[in-house]
Protein backbone atom coordinates (compact mmCIF):
# COMPACT_ATOMS: atom_id res chain seq x y z
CA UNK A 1 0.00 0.00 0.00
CA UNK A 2 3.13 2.23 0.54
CA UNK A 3 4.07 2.13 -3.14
CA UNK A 4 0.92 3.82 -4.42
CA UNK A 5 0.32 7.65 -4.21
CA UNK A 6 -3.13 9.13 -4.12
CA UNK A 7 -3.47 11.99 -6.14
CA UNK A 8 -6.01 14.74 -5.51
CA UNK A 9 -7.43 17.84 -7.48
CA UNK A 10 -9.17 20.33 -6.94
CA UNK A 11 -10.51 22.18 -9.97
CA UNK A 12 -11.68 25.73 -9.98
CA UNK A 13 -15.40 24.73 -11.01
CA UNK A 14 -15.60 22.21 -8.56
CA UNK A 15 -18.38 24.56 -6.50
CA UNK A 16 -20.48 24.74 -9.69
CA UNK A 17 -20.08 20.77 -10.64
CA UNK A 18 -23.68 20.07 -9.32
CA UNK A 19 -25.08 23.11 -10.96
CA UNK A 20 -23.66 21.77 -14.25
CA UNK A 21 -24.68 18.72 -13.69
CA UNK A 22 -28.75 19.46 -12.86
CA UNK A 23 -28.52 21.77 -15.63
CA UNK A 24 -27.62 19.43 -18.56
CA UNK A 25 -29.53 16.67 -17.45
CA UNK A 26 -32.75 19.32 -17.45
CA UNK A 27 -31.61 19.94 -21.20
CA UNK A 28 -31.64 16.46 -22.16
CA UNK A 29 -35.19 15.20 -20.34
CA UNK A 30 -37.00 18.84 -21.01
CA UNK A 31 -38.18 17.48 -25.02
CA UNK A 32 -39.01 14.11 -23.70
CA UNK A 33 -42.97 14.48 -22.57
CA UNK A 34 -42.62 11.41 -21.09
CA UNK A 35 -40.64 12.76 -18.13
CA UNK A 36 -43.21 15.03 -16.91
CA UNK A 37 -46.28 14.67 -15.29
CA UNK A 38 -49.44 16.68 -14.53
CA UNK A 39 -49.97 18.39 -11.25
CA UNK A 40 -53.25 15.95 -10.63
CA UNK A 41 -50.35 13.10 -10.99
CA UNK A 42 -47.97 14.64 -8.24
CA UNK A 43 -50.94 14.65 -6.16
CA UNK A 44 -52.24 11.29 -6.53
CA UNK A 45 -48.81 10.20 -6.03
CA UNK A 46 -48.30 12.56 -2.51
CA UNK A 47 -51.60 10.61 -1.25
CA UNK A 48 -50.62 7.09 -2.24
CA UNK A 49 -47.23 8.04 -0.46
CA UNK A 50 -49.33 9.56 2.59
CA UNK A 51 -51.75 6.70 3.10
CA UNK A 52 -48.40 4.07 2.93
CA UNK A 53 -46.59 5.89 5.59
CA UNK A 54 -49.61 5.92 7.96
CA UNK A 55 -50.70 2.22 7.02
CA UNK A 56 -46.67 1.68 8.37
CA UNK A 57 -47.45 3.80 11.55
CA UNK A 58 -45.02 6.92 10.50
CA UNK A 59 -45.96 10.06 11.84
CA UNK A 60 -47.24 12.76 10.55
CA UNK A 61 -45.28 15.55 9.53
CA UNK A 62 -47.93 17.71 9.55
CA UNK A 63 -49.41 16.71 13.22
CA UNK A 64 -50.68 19.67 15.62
CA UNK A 65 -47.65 19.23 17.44
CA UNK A 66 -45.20 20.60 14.61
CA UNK A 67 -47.93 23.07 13.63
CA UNK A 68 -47.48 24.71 16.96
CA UNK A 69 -43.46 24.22 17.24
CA UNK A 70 -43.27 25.92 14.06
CA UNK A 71 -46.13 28.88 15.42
CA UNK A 72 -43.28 29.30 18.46
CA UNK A 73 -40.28 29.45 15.91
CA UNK A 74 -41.14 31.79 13.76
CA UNK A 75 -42.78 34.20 16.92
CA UNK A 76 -39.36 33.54 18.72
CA UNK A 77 -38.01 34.62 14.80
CA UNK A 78 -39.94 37.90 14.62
CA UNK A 79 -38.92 38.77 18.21
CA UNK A 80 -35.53 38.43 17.83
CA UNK A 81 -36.09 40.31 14.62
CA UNK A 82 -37.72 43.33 16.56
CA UNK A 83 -34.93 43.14 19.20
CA UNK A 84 -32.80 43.82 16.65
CA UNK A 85 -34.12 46.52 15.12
CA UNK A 86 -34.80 48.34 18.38
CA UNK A 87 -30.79 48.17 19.25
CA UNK A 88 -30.09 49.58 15.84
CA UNK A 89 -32.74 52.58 16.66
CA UNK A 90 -30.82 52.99 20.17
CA UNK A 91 -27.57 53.32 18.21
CA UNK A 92 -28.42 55.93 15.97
């Protein structure tokens, strides 16, 4: 294992590689019609998806309880957001 050097680069573009990527392969599947589907499918699909997860006994991801966790984050979001603003006001 000693005699064999590992060789690593690190191109330029490397940040945009997945960018590249999406982008050509939404060139090559956006003339094929058979690729797409119709809103009414996406949702027929959601449910079938939906009604699999609870016949396994997943939760729900949209139960009560995340409703109201994400009611306290984003009123714990604005308030930090007014706090904010009113040290900026004290500054100036």
């Amino acid at each position: 294992m000693n005699k064999f050097k590992v060789r690593t680069e690190d191109l330029p573009r490397r940040r945009h590689i997945i960018f590249l990527g999406r982008a050509v392969l939404a060139n090559i599947i956006a003339d094929k019609v058979d690729m797409w589907i119709s809103k009414s499918e996406w949702e027929a699909y959601v449910m079938t998806v939906k009604q699999l997860m609870q016949n396994l006994g997943c939760p729900n991801s949209y139960s009560k309880k995340n409703k109201l966790y994400e009611a306290e984050e984003s009123q714990r979001y604005a308030e930090t957001r007014r706090s904010a603003w009113s040290r900026m006001l004290e500054f100036s």
